[in-house]
C-alpha atoms as a PDB file:
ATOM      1  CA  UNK A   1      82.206 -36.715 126.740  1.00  0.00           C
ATOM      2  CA  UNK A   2      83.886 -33.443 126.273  1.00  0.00           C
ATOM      3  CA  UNK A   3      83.495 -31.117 123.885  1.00  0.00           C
ATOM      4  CA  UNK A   4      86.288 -30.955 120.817  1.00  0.00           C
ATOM      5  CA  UNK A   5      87.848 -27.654 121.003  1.00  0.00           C
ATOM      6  CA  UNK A   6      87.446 -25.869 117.616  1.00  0.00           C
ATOM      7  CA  UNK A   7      88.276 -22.414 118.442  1.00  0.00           C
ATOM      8  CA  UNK A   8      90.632 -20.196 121.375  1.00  0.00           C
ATOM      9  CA  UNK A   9      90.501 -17.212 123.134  1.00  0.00           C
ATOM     10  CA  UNK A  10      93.253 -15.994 124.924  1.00  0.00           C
ATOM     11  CA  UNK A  11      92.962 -13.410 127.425  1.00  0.00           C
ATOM     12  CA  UNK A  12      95.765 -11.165 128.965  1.00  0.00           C
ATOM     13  CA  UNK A  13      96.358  -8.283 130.788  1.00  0.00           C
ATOM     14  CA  UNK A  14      99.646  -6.750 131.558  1.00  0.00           C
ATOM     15  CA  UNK A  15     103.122  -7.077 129.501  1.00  0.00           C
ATOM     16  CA  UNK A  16     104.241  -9.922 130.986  1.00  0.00           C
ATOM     17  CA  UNK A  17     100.774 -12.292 130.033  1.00  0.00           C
ATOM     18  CA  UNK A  18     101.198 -10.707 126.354  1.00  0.00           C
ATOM     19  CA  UNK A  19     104.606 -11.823 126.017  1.00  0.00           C
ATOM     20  CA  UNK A  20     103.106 -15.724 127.342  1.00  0.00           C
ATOM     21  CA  UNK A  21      99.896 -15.272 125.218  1.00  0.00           C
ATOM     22  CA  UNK A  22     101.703 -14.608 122.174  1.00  0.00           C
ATOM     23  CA  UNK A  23     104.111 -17.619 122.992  1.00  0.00           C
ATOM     24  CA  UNK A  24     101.254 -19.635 123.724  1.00  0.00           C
ATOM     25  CA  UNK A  25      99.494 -18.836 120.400  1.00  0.00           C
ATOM     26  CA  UNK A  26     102.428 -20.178 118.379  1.00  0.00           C
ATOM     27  CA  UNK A  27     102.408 -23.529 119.816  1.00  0.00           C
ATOM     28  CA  UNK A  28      98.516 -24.102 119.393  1.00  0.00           C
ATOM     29  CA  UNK A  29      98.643 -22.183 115.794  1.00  0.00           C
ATOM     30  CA  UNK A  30      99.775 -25.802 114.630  1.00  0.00           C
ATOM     31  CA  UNK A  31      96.538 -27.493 115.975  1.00  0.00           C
ATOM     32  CA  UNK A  32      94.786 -25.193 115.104  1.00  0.00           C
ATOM     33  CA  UNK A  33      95.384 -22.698 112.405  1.00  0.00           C
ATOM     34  CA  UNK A  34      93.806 -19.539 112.710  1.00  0.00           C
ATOM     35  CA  UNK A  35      91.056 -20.413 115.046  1.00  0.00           C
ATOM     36  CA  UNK A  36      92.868 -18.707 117.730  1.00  0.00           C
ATOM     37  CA  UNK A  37      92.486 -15.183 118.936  1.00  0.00           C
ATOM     38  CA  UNK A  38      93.843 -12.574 121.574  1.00  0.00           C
ATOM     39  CA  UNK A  39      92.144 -10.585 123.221  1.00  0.00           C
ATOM     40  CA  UNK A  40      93.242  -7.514 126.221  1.00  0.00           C
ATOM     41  CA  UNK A  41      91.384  -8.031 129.329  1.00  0.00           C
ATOM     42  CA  UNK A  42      91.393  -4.649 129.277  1.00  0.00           C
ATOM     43  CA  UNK A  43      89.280  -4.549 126.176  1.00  0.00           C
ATOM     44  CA  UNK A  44      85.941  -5.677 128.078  1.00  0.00           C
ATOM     45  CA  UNK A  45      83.565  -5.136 124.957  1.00  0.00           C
ATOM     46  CA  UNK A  46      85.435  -7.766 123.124  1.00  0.00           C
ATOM     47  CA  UNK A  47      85.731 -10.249 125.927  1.00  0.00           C
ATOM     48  CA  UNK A  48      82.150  -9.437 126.673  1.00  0.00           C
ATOM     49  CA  UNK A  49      81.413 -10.392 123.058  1.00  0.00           C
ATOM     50  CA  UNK A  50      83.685 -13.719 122.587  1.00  0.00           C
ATOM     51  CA  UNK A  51      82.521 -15.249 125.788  1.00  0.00           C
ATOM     52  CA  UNK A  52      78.989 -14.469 126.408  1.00  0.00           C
ATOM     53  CA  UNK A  53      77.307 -12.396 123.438  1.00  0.00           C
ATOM     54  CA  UNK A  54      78.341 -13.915 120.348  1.00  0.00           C
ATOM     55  CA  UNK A  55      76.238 -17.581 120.008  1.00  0.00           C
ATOM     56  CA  UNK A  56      79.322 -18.242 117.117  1.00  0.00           C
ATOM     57  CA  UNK A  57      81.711 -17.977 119.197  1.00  0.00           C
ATOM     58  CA  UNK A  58      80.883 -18.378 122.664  1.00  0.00           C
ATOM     59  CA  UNK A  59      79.804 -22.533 122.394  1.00  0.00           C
ATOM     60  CA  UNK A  60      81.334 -25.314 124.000  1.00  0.00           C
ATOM     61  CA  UNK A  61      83.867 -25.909 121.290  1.00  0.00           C
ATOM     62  CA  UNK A  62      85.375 -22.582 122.361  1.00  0.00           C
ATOM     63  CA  UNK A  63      88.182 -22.279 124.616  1.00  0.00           C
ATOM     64  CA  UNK A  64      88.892 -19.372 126.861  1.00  0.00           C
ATOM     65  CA  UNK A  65      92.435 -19.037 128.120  1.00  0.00           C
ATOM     66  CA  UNK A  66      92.909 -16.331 130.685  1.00  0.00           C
ATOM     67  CA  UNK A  67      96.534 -15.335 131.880  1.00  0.00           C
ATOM     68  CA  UNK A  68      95.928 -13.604 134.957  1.00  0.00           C
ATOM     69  CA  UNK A  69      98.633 -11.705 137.272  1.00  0.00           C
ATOM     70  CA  UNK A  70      98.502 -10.566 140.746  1.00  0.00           C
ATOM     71  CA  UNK A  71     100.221  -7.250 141.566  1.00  0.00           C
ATOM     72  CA  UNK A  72     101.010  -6.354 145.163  1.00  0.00           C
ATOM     73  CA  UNK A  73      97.931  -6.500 147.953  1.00  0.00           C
ATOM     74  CA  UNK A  74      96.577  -9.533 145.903  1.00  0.00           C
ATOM     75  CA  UNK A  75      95.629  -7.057 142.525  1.00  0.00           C
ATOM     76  CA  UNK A  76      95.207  -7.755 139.044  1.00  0.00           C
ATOM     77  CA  UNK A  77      97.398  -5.013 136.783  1.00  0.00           C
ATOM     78  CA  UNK A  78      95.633  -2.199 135.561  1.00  0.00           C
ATOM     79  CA  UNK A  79      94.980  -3.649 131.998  1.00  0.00           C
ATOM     80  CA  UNK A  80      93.387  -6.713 133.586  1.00  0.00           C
ATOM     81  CA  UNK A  81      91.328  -5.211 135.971  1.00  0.00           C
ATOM     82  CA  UNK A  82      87.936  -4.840 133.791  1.00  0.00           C
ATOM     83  CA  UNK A  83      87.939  -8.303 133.155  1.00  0.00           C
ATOM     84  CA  UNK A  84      88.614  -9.337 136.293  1.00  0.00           C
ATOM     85  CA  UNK A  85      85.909  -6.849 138.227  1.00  0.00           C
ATOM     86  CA  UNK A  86      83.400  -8.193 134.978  1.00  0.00           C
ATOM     87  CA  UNK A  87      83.322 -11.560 136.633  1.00  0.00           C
ATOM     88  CA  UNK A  88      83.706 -10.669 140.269  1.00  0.00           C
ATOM     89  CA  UNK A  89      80.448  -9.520 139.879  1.00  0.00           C
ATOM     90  CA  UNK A  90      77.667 -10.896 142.613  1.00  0.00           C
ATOM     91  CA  UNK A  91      74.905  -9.742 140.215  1.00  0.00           C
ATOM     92  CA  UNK A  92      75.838 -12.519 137.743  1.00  0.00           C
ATOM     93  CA  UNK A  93      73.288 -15.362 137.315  1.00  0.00           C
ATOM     94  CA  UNK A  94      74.687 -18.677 138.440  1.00  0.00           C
ATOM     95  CA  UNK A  95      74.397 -19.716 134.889  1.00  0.00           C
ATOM     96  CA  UNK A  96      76.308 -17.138 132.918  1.00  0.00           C
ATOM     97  CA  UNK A  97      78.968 -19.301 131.659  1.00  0.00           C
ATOM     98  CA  UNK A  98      76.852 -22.669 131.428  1.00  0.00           C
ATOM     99  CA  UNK A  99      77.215 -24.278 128.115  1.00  0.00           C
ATOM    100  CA  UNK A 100      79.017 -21.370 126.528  1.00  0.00           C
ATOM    101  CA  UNK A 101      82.781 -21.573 126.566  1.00  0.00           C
ATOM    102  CA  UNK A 102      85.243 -23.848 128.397  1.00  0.00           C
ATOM    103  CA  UNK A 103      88.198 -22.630 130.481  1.00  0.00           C
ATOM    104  CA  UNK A 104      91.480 -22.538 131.821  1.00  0.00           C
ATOM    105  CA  UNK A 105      93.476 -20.329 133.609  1.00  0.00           C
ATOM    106  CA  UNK A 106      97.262 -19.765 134.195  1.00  0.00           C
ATOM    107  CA  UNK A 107      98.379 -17.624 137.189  1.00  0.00           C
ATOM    108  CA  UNK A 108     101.783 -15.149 136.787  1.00  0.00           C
ATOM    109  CA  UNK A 109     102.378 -14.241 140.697  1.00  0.00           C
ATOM    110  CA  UNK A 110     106.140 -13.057 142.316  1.00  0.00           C
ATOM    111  CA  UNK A 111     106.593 -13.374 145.459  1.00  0.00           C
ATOM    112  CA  UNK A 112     108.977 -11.024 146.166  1.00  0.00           C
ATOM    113  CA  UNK A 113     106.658  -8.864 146.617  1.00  0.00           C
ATOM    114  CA  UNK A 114     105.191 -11.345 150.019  1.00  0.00           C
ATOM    115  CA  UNK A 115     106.756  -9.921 153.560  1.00  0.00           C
ATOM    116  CA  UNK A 116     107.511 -13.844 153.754  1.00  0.00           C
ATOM    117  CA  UNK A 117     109.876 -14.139 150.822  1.00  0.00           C
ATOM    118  CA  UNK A 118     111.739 -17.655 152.549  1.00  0.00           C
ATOM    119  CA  UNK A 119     108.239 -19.890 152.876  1.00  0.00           C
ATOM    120  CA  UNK A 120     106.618 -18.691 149.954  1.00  0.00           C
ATOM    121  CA  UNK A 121     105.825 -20.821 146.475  1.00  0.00           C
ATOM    122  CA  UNK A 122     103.482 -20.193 143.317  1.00  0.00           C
ATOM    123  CA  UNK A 123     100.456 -20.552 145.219  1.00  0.00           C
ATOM    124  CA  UNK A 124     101.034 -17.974 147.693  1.00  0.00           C
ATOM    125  CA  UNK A 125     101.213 -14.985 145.120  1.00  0.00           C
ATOM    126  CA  UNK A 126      98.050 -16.242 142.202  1.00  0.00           C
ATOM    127  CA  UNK A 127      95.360 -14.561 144.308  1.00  0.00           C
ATOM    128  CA  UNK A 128      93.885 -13.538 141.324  1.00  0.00           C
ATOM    129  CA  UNK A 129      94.093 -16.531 139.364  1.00  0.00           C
ATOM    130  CA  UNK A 130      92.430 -18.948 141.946  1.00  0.00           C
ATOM    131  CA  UNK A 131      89.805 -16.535 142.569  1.00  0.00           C
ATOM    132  CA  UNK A 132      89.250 -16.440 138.504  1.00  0.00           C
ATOM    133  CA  UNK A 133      89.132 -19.731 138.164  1.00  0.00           C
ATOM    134  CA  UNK A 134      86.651 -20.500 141.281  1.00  0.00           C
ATOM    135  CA  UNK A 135      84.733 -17.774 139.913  1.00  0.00           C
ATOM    136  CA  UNK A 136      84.525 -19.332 136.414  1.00  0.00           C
ATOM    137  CA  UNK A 137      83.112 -22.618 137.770  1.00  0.00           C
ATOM    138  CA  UNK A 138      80.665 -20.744 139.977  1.00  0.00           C
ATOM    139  CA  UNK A 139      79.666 -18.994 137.064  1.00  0.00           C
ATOM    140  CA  UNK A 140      78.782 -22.497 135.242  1.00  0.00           C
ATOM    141  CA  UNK A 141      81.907 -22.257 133.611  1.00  0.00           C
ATOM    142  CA  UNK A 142      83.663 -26.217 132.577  1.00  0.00           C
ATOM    143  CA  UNK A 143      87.256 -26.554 133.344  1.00  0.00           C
ATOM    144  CA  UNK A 144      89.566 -27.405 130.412  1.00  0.00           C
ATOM    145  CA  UNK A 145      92.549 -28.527 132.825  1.00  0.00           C
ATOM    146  CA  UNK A 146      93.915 -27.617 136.019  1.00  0.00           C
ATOM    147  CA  UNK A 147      94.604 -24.275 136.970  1.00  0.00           C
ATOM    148  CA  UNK A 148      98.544 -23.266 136.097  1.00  0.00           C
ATOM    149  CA  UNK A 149     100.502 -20.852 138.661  1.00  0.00           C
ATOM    150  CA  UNK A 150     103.562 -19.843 138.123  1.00  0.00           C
ATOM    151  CA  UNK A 151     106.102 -17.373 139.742  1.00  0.00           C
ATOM    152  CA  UNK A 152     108.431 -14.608 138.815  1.00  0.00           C
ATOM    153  CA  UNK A 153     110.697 -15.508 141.591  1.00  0.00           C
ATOM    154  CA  UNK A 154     111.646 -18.471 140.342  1.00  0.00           C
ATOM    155  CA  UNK A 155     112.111 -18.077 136.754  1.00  0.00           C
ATOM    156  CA  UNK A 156     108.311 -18.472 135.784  1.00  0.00           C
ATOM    157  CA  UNK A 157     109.542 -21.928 135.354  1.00  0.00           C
ATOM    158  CA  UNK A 158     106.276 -23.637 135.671  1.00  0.00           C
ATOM    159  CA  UNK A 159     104.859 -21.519 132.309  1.00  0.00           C
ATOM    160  CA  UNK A 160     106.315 -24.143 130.032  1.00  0.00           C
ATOM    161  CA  UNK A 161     105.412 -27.321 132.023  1.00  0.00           C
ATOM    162  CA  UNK A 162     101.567 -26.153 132.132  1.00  0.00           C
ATOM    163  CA  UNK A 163     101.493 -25.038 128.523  1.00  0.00           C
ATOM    164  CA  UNK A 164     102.541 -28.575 127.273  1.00  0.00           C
ATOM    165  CA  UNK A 165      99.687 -30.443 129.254  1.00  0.00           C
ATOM    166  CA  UNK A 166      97.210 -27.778 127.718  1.00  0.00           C
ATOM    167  CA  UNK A 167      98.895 -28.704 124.151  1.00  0.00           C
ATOM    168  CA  UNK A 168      98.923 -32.381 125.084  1.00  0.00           C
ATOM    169  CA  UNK A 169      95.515 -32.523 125.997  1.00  0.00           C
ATOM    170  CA  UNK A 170      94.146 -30.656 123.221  1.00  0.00           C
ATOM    171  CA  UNK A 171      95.685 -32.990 120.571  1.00  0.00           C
ATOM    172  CA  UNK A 172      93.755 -35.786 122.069  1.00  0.00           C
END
């Protein structure tokens, strides 16, 4: 049975993912009051800390909510980049993440920055976001809910959509 989530992290890098994060914030505040924090991927003592280091904080009750862009040649922005290069890491053991926090990850792409603007969709420009999230699992991480990708081309409209299951699911 899974674990009832008590506490969130939410993890952003770039303007665009602090804009989300904050909107995101306000509609779990009312599930959860103040048990929910933000925190710059950029800022890789604190992630460090909330995820791994701190045994108060870093427990299966904890959710960890990472926003994650890809820039152009399949990049995370500047401000994400520590947190993203933390967990790329081969020198991780297979366990890092076991039985510490669960996650879930939402994926800000645009592809009009793809040579093939006519054929391309969501998945196409989240390079960073899938390879978060497989890394994640690898890393022992447990999957909250599916992985969310949305794009700039079209409106970011599948932000909302993917923010109402995560509400949705962590009512129940």
């Amino acid at each position: 049975m899974p674990e009832t989530i008590q506490n969130v992290i939410i993890l952003h890098g770039g303007e665009l993912s602090s804009d989300i994060a904050s909107d995101l914030q306000s509609k779990l505040e009312p599930i959860l009051g103040s048990n929910i924090q933000q925190v710059s991927m950029a800022k890789s003592k604190a992630f460090k800390a909330a995820l791994i280091e701190d045994t108060n904080i870093a427990t299966p009750t904890t959710l960890a909510i990472f926003i994650a862009s890809t820039i152009e040649n399949e990049a995370p922005p500047e401000d994400a980049g520590a947190c993203i290069r933390f967990f790329k890491r081969k020198t991780h053991p297979a366990d890092l993440l076991l039985e510490k926090v669960q996650f879930a990850v939402l994926g800000l792409g645009d592809s009009n920055l793809l040579l093939d603007r006519q054929h391309t969709a969501a998945k196409d420009c989240n390079q960073v976001a899938q390879a978060l999230d497989s890394r994640l699992e690898a890393l022992g991480g447990k999957r909250f809910c599916d992985r969310g990708e949305a794009d700039e081309r079209t409106g970011l409209t599948e932000v909302n959509p993917w923010i109402d299951t995560l509400v949705e699911k962590l009512k129940n």
